[in-house]
C-alpha atoms as a PDB file:
ATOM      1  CA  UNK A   1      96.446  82.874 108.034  1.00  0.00           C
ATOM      2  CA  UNK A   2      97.443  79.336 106.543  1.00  0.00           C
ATOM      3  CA  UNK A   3      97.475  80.564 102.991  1.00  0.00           C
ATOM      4  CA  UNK A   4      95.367  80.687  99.691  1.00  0.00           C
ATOM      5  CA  UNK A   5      94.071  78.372  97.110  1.00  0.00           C
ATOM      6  CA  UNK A   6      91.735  79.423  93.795  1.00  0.00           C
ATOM      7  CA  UNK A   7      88.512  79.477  93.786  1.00  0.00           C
ATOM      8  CA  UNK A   8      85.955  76.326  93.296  1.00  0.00           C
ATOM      9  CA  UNK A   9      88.871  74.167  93.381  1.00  0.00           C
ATOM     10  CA  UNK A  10      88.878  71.677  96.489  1.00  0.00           C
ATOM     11  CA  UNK A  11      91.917  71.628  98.391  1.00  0.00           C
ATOM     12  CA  UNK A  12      93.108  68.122  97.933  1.00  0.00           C
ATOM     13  CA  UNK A  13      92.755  68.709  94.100  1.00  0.00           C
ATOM     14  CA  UNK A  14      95.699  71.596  94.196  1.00  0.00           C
ATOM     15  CA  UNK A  15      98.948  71.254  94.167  1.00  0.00           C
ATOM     16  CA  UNK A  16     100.960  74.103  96.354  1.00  0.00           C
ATOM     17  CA  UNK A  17     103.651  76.169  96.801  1.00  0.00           C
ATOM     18  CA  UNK A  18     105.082  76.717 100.525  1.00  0.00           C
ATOM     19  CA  UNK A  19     106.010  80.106 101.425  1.00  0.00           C
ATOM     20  CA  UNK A  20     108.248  80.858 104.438  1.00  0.00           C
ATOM     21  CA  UNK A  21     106.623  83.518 106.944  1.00  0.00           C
ATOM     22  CA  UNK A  22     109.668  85.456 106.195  1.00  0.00           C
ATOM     23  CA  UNK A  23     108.719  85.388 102.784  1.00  0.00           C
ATOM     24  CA  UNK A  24     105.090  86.837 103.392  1.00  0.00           C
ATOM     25  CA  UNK A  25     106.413  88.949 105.820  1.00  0.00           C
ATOM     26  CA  UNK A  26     108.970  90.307 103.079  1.00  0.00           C
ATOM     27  CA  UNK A  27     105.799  90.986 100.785  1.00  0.00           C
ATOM     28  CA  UNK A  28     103.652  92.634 103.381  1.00  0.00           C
ATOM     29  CA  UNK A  29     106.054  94.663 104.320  1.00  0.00           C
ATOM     30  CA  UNK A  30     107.436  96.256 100.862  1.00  0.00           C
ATOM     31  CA  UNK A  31     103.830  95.772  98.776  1.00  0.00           C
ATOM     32  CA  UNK A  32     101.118  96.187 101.676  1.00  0.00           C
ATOM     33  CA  UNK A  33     103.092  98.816 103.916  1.00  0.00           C
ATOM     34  CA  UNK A  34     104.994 100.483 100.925  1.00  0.00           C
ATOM     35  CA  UNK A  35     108.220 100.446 102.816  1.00  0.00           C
ATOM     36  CA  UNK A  36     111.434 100.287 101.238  1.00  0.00           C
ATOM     37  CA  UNK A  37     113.798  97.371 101.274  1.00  0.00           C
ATOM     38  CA  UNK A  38     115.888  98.802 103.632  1.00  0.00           C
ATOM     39  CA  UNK A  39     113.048 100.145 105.724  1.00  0.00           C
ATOM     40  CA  UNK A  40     111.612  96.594 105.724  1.00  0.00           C
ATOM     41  CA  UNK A  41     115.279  94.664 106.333  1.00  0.00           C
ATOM     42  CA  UNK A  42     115.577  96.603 109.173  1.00  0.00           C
ATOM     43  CA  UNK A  43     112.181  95.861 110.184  1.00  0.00           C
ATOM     44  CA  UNK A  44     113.340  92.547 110.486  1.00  0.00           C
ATOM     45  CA  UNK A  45     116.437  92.745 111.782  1.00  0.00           C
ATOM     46  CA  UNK A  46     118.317  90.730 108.349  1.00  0.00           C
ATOM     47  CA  UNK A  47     120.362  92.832 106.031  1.00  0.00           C
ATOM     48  CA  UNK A  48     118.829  94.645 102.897  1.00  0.00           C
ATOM     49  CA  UNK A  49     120.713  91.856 100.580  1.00  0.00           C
ATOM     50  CA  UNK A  50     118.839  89.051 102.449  1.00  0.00           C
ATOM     51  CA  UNK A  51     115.097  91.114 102.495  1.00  0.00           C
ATOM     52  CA  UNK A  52     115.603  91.124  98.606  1.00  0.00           C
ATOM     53  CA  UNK A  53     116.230  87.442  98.684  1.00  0.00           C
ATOM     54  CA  UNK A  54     113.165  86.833 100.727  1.00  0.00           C
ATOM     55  CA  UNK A  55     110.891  89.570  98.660  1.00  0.00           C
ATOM     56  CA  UNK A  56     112.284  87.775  94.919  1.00  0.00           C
ATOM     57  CA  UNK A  57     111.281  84.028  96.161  1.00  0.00           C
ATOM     58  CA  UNK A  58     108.291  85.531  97.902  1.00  0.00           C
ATOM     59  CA  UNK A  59     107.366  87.205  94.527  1.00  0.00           C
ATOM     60  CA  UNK A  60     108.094  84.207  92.493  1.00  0.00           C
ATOM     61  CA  UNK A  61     105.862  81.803  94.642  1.00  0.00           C
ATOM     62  CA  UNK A  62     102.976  84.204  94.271  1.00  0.00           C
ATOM     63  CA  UNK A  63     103.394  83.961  90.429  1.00  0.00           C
ATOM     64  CA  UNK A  64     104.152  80.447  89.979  1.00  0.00           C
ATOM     65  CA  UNK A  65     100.498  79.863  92.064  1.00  0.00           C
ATOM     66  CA  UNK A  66      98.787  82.363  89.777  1.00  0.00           C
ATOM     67  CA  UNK A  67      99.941  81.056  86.593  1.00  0.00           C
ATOM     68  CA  UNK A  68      99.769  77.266  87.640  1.00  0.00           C
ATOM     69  CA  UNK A  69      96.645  77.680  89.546  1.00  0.00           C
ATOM     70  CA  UNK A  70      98.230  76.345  92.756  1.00  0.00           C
ATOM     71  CA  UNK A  71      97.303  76.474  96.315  1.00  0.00           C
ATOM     72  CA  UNK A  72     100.182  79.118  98.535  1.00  0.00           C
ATOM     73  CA  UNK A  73     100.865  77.535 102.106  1.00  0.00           C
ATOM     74  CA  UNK A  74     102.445  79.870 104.355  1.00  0.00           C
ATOM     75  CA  UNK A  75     104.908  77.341 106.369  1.00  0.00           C
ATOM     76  CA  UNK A  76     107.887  77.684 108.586  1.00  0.00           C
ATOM     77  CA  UNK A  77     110.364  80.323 109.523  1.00  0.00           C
ATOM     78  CA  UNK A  78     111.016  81.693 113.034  1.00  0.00           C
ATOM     79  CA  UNK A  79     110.343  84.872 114.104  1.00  0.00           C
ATOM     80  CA  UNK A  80     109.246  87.015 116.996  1.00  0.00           C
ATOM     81  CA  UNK A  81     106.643  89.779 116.995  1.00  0.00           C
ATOM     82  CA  UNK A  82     105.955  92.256 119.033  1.00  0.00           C
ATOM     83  CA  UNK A  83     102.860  92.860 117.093  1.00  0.00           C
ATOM     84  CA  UNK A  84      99.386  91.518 118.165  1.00  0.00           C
ATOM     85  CA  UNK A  85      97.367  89.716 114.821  1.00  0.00           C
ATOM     86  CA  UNK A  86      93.341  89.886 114.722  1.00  0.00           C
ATOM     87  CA  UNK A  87      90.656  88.565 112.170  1.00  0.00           C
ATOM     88  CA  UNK A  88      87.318  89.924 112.458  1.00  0.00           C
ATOM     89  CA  UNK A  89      84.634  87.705 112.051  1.00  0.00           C
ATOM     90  CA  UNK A  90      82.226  90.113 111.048  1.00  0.00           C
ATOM     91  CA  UNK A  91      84.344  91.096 107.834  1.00  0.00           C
ATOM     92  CA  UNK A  92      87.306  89.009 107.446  1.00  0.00           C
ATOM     93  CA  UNK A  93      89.756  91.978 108.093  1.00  0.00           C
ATOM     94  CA  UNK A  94      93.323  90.781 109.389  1.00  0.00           C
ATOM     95  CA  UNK A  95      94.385  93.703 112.142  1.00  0.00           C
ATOM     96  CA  UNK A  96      97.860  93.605 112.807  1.00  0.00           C
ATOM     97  CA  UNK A  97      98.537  96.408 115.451  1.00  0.00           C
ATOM     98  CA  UNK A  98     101.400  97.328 118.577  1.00  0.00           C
ATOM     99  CA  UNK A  99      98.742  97.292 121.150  1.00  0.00           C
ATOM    100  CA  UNK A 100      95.798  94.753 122.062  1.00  0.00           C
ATOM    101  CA  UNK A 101      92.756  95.557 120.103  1.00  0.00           C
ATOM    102  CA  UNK A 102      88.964  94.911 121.248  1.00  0.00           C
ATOM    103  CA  UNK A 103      87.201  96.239 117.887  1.00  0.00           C
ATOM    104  CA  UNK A 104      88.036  96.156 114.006  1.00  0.00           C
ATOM    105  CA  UNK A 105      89.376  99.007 112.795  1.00  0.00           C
ATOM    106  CA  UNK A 106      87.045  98.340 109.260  1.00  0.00           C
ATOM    107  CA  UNK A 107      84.180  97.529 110.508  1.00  0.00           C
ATOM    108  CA  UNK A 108      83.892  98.858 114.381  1.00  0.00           C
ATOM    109  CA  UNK A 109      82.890  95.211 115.117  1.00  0.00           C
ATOM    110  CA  UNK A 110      83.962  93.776 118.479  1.00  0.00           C
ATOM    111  CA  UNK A 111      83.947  90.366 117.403  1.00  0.00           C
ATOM    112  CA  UNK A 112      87.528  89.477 116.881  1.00  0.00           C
ATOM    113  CA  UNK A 113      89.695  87.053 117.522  1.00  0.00           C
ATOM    114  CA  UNK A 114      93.364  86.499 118.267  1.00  0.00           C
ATOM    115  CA  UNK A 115      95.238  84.828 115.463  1.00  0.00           C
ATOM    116  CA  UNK A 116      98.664  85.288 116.630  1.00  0.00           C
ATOM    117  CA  UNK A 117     100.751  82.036 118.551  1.00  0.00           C
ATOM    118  CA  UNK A 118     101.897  82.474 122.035  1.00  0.00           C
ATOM    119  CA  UNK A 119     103.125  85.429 124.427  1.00  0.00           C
ATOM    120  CA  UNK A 120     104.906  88.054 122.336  1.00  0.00           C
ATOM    121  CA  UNK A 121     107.316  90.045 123.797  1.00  0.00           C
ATOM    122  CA  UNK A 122     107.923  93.787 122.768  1.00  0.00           C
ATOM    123  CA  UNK A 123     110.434  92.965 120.152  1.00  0.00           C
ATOM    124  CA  UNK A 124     109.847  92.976 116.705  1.00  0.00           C
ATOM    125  CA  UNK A 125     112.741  90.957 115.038  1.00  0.00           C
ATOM    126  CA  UNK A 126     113.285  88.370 112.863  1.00  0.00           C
ATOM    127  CA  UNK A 127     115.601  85.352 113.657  1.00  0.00           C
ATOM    128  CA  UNK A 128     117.816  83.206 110.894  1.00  0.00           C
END
């Protein structure tokens, strides 16, 4: 995933705001997987301090892009997963699981492909 722009607007008509990986990780983590910030900071491997820094710019990008009708660009960071990312091209679903997948968990569809960069390693930490 590269990001998100609003709809019926052509790309090189937005302006954007760049969000850090860490950032969207920061947001999936304490919005989409409900987990507290010092479940997530640990998660990552940063202290609970620096996971609210991440989440508050994370949050503010998200608005500013709302309000201003700007583009978000998900840019940057470094990190290590030891989690394998899907999208499934029958529905769209993102799949973000421990262990190799060969359907969608959504839609049963075995038409998915591997989104993720490179060999991962079974680590799931966050480097600064």
């Amino acid at each position: 995933m590269e990001g998100y722009k609003p709809f019926g607007v052509p790309m090189r008509e937005l302006e954007s705001v760049v969000m850090s990986i860490e950032e969207y990780e920061a947001l999936r983590l304490a919005d989409y997987e409900n987990l507290t910030h010092a479940e997530s900071a640990k998660k990552m491997n940063i202290s609970r301090p620096t996971f609210t820094r991440l989440y508050d710019k994370a949050r503010k990008n998200v608005a500013k892009a709302f309000v201003e009708g700007k583009a978000i660009l998900i840019r940057g960071g470094t990190f290590i997963s030891g989690e394998y990312w899907y999208r499934c091209n029958s529905c769209h679903e993102t799949i973000v699981s421990a262990t190799p997948e060969e359907s969608c968990d959504k839609c049963n569809s075995d038409d998915i492909v591997r989104i993720d960069k490179g060999d991962r390693e079974n680590e799931n930490q966050y480097l600064k």
